[in-house]
N, C-alpha and C. Protein backbone atom coordinates (compact mmCIF):
# COMPACT_ATOMS: atom_id res chain seq x y z
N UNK A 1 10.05 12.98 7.24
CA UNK A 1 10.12 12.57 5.85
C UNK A 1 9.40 13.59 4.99
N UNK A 2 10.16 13.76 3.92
CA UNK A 2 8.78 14.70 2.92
C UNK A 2 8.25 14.08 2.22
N UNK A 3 7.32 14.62 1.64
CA UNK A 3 6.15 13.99 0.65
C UNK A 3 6.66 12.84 -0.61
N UNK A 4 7.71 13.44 -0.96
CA UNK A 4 8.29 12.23 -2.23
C UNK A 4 8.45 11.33 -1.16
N UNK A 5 9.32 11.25 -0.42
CA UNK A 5 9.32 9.95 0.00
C UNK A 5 8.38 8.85 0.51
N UNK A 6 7.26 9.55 0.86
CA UNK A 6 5.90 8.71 1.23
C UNK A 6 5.35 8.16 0.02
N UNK A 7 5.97 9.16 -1.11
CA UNK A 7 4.53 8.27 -2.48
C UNK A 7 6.13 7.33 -2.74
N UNK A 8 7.82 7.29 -2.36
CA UNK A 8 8.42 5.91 -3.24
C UNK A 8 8.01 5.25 -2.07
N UNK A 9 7.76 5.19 -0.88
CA UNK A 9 7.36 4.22 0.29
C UNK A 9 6.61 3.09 -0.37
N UNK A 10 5.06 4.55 -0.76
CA UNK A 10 4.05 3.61 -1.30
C UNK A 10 3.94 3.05 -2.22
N UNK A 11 4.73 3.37 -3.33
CA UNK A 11 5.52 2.38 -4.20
C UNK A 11 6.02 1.14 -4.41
N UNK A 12 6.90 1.33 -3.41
CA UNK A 12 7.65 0.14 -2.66
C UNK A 12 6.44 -1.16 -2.29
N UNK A 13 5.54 -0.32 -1.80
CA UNK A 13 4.42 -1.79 -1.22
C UNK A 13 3.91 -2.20 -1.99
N UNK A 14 3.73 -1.71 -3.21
CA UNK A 14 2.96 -2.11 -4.39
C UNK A 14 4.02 -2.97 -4.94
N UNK A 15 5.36 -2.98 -5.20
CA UNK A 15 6.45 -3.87 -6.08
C UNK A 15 7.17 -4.51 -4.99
N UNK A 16 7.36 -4.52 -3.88
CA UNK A 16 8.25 -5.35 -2.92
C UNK A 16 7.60 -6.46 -2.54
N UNK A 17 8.45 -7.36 -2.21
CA UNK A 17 8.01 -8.32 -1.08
C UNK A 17 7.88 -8.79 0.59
N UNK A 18 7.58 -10.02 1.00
CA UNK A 18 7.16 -9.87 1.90
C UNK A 18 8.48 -9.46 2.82
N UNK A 19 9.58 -9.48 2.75
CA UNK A 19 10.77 -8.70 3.53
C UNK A 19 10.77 -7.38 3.71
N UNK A 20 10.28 -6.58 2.47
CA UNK A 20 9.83 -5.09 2.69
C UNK A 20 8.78 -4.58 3.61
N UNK A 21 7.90 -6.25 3.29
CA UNK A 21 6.40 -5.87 3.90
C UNK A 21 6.84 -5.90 5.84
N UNK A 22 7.73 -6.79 5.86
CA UNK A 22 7.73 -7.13 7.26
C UNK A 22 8.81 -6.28 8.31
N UNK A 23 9.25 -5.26 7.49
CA UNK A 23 9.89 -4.28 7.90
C UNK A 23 9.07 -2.92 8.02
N UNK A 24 8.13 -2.94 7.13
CA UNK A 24 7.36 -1.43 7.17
C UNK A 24 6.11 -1.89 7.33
N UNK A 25 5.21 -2.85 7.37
CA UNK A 25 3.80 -3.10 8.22
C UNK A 25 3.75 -3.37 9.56
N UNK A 26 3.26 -1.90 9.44
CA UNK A 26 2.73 -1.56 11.15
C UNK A 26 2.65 -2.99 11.92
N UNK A 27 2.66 -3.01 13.11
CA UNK A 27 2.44 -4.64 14.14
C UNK A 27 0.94 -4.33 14.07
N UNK A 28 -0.08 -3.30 14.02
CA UNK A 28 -1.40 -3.89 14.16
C UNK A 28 -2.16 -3.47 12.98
N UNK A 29 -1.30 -3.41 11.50
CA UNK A 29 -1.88 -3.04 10.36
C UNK A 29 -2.97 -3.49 9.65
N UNK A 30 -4.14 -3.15 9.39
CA UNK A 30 -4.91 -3.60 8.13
C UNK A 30 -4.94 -3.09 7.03
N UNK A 31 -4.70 -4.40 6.03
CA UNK A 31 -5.54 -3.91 4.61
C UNK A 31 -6.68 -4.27 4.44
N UNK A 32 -6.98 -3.15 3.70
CA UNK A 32 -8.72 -3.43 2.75
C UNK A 32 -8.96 -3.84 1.62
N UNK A 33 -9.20 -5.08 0.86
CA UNK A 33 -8.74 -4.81 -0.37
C UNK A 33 -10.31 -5.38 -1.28
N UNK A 34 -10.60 -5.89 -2.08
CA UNK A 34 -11.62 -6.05 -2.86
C UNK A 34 -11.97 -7.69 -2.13
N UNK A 35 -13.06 -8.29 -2.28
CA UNK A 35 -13.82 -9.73 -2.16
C UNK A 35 -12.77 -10.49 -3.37
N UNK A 36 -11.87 -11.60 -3.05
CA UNK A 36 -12.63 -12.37 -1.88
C UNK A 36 -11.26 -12.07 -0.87
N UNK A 37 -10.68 -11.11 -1.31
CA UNK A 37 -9.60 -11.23 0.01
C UNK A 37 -9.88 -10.60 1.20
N UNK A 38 -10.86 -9.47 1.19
CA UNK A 38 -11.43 -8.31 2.25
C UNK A 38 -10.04 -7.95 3.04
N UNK A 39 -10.63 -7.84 4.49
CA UNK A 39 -9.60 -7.29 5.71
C UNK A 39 -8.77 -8.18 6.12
N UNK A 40 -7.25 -7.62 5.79
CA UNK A 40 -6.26 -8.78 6.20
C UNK A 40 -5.43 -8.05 7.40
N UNK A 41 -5.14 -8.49 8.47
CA UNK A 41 -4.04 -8.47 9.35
C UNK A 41 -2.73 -8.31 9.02
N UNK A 42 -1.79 -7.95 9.86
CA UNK A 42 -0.43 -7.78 9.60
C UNK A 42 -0.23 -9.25 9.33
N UNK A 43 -0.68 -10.30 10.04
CA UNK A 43 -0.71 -11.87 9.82
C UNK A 43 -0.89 -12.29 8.51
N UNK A 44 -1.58 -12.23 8.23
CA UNK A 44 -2.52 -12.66 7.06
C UNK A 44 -2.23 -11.80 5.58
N UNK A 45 -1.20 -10.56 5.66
CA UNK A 45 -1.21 -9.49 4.34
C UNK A 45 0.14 -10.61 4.37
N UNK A 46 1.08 -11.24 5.41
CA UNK A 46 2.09 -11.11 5.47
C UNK A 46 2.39 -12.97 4.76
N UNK A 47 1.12 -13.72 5.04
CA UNK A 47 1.24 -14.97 4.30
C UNK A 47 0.59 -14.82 2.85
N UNK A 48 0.13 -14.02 2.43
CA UNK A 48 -0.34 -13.32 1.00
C UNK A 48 0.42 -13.40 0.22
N UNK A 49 1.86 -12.73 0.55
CA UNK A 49 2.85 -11.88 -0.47
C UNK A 49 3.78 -13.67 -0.87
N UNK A 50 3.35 -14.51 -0.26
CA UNK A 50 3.91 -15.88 0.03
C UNK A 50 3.76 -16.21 -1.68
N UNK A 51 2.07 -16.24 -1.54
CA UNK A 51 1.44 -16.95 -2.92
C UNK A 51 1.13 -16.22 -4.15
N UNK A 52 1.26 -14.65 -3.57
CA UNK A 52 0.69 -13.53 -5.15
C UNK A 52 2.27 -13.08 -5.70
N UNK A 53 1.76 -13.16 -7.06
CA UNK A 53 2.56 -12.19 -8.13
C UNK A 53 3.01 -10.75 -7.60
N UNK A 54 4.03 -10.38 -7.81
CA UNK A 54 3.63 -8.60 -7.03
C UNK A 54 3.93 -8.13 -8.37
N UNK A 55 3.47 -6.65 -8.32
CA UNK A 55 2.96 -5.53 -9.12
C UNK A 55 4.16 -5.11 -9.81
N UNK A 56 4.25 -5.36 -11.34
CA UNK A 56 5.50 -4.95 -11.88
C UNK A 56 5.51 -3.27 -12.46
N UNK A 57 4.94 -3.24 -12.86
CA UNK A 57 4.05 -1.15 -13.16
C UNK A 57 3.29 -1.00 -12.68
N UNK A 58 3.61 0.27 -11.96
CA UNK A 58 2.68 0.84 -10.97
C UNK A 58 2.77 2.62 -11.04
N UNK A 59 1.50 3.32 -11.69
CA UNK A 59 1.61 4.77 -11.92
C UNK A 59 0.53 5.27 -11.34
N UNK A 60 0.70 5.88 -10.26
CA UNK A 60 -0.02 6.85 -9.23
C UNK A 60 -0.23 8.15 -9.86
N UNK A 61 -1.86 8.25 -9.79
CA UNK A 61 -2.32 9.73 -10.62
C UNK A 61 -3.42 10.16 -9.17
N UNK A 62 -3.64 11.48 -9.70
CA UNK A 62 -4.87 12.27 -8.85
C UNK A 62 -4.36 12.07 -7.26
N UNK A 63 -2.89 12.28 -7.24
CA UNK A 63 -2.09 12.36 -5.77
C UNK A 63 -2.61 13.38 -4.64
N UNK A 64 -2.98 12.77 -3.56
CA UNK A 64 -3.55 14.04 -2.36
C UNK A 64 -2.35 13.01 -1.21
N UNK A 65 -1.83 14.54 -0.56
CA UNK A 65 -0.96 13.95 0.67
C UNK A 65 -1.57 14.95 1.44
N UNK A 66 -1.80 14.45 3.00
CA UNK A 66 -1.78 15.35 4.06
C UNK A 66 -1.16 14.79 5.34
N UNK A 67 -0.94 15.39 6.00
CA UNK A 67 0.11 15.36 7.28
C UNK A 67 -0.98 15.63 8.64
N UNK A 68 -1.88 15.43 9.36
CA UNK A 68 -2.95 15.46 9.77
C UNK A 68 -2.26 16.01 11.37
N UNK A 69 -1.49 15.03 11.69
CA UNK A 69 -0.41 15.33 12.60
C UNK A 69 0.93 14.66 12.63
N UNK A 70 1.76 15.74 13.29
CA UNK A 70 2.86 15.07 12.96
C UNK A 70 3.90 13.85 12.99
N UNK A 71 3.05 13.13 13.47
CA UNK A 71 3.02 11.50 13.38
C UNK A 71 1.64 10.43 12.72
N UNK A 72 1.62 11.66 11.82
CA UNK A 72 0.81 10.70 10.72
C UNK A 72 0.54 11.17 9.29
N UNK A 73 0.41 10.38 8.20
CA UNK A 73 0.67 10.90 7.04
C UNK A 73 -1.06 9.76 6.38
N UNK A 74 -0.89 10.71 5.69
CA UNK A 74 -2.54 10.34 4.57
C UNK A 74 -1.69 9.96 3.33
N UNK A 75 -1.84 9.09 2.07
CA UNK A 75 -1.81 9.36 0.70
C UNK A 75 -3.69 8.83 0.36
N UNK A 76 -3.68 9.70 -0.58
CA UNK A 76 -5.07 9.09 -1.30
C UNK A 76 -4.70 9.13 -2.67
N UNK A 77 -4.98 8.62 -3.65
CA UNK A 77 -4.69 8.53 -4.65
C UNK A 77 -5.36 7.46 -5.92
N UNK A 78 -5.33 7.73 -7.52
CA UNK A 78 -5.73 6.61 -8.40
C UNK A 78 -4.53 5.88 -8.25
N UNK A 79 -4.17 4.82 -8.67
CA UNK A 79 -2.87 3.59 -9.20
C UNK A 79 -3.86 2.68 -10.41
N UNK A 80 -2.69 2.18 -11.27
CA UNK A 80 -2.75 1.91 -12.75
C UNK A 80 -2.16 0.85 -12.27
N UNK A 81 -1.97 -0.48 -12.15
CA UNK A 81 -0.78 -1.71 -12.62
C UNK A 81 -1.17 -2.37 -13.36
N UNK A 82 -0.20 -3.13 -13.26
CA UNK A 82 -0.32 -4.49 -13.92
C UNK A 82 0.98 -5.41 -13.44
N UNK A 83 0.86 -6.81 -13.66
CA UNK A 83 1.33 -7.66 -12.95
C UNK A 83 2.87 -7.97 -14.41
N UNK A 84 3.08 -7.48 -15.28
CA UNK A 84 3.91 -7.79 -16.26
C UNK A 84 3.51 -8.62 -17.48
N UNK A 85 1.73 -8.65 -17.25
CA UNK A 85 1.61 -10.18 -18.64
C UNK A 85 -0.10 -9.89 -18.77
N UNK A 86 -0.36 -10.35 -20.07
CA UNK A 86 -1.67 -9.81 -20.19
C UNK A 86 -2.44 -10.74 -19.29
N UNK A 87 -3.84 -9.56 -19.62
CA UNK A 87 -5.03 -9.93 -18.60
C UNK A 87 -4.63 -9.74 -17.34
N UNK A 88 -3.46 -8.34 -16.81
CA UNK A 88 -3.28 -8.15 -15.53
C UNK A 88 -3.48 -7.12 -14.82
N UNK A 89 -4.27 -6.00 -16.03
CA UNK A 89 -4.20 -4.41 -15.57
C UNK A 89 -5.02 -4.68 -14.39
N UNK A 90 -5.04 -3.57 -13.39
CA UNK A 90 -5.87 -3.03 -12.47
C UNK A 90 -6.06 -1.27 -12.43
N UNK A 91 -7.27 -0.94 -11.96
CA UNK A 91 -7.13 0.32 -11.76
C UNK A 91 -7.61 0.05 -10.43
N UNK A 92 -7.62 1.14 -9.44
CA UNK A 92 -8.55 1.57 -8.57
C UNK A 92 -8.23 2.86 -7.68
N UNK A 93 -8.79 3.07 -6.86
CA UNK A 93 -8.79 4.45 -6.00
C UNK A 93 -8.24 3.64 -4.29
N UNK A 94 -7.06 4.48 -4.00
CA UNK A 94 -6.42 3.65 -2.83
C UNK A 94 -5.90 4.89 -1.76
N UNK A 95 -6.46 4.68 -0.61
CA UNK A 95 -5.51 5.78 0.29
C UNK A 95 -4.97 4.71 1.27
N UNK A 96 -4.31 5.12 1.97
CA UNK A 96 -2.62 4.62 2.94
C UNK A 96 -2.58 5.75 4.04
N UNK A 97 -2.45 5.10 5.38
CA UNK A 97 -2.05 5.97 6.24
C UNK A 97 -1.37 5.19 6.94
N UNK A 98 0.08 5.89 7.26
CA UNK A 98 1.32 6.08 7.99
C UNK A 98 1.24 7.01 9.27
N UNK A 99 1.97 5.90 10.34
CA UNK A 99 1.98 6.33 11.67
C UNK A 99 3.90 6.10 12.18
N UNK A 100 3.97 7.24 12.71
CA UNK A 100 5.29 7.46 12.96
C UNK A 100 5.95 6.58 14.28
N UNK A 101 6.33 5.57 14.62
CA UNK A 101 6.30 4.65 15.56
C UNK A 101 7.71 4.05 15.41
N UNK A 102 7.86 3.90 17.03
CA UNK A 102 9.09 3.19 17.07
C UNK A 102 10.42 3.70 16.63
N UNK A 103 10.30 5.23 16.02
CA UNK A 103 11.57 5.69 15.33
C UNK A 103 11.95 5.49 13.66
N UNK A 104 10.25 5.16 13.39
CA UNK A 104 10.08 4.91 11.92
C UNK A 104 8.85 5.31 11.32
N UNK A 105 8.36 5.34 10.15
CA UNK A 105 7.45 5.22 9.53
C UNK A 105 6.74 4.18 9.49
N UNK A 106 5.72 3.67 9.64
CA UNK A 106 4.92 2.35 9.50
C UNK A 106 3.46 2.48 8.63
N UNK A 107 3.46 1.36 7.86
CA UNK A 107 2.18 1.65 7.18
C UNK A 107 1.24 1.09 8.23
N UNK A 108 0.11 1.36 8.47
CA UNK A 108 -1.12 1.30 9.49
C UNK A 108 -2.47 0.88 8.88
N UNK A 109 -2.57 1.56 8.02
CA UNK A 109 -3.86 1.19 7.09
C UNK A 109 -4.15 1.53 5.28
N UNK A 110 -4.14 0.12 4.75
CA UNK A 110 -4.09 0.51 3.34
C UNK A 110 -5.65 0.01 2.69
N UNK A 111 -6.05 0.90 1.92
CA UNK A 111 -7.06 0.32 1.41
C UNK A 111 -7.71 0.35 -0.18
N UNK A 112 -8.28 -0.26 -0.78
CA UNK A 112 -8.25 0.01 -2.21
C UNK A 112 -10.09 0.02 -2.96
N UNK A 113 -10.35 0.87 -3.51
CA UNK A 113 -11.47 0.37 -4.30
C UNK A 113 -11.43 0.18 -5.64
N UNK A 114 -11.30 -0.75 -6.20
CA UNK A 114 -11.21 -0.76 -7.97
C UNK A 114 -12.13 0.02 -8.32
N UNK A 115 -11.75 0.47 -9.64
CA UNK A 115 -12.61 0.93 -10.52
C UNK A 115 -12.60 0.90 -12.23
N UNK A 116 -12.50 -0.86 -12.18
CA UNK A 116 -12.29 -1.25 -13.35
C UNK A 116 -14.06 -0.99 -13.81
């Protein structure tokens, strides 16, 4: 895959749902995300997307990709959203790493620090 396609991937996870999620989260994936949700499982990200709003704008700035090996991909990056309605912006600082498995791409580990 080249690089565009890893940042619409990561795109995709930010605006899709849990059908997207359950096609491209890794089988032993974690996210990281802020209190009170912390470290969620492929289990647990995957009953999430059940009850949350997903991300209607989403603009990725201060983009770093690296390819570490060739079955694995880094993004680090800022993201801007918002959920479509006030009182929904977010900012924070988020990297993502992708592991090449099974004859696919899989997300493996996502994690986020706000910096509202």
């Amino acid at each position: 895959m080249k690089e565009q396609d890893f940042w619409q991937l990561e795109e995709q996870f930010w605006t899709s749902g849990a059908d997207f999620y359950d096609q491209r989260l890794g089988r032993n994936a974690l996210m990281v995300f802020p209190e009170p949700a912390g470290v969620l499982d492929r289990k647990a990200t995957l009953e999430s997307l059940q009850s949350g709003a997903r991300w209607k704008n989403v603009s990725f700035t201060n983009k770093k990709f690296a390819m570490p090996a060739q079955s694995t991909a880094v993004l680090v990056y800022s993201v801007q959203a918002d959920r479509g309605g006030s009182g929904t912006a977010y900012s924070a600082q988020c990297s993502s790493t992708y592991v090449h498995s099974s004859g696919d791409w899989q997300l493996a580990l996502h994690q986020q620090t706000p910096t509202d």
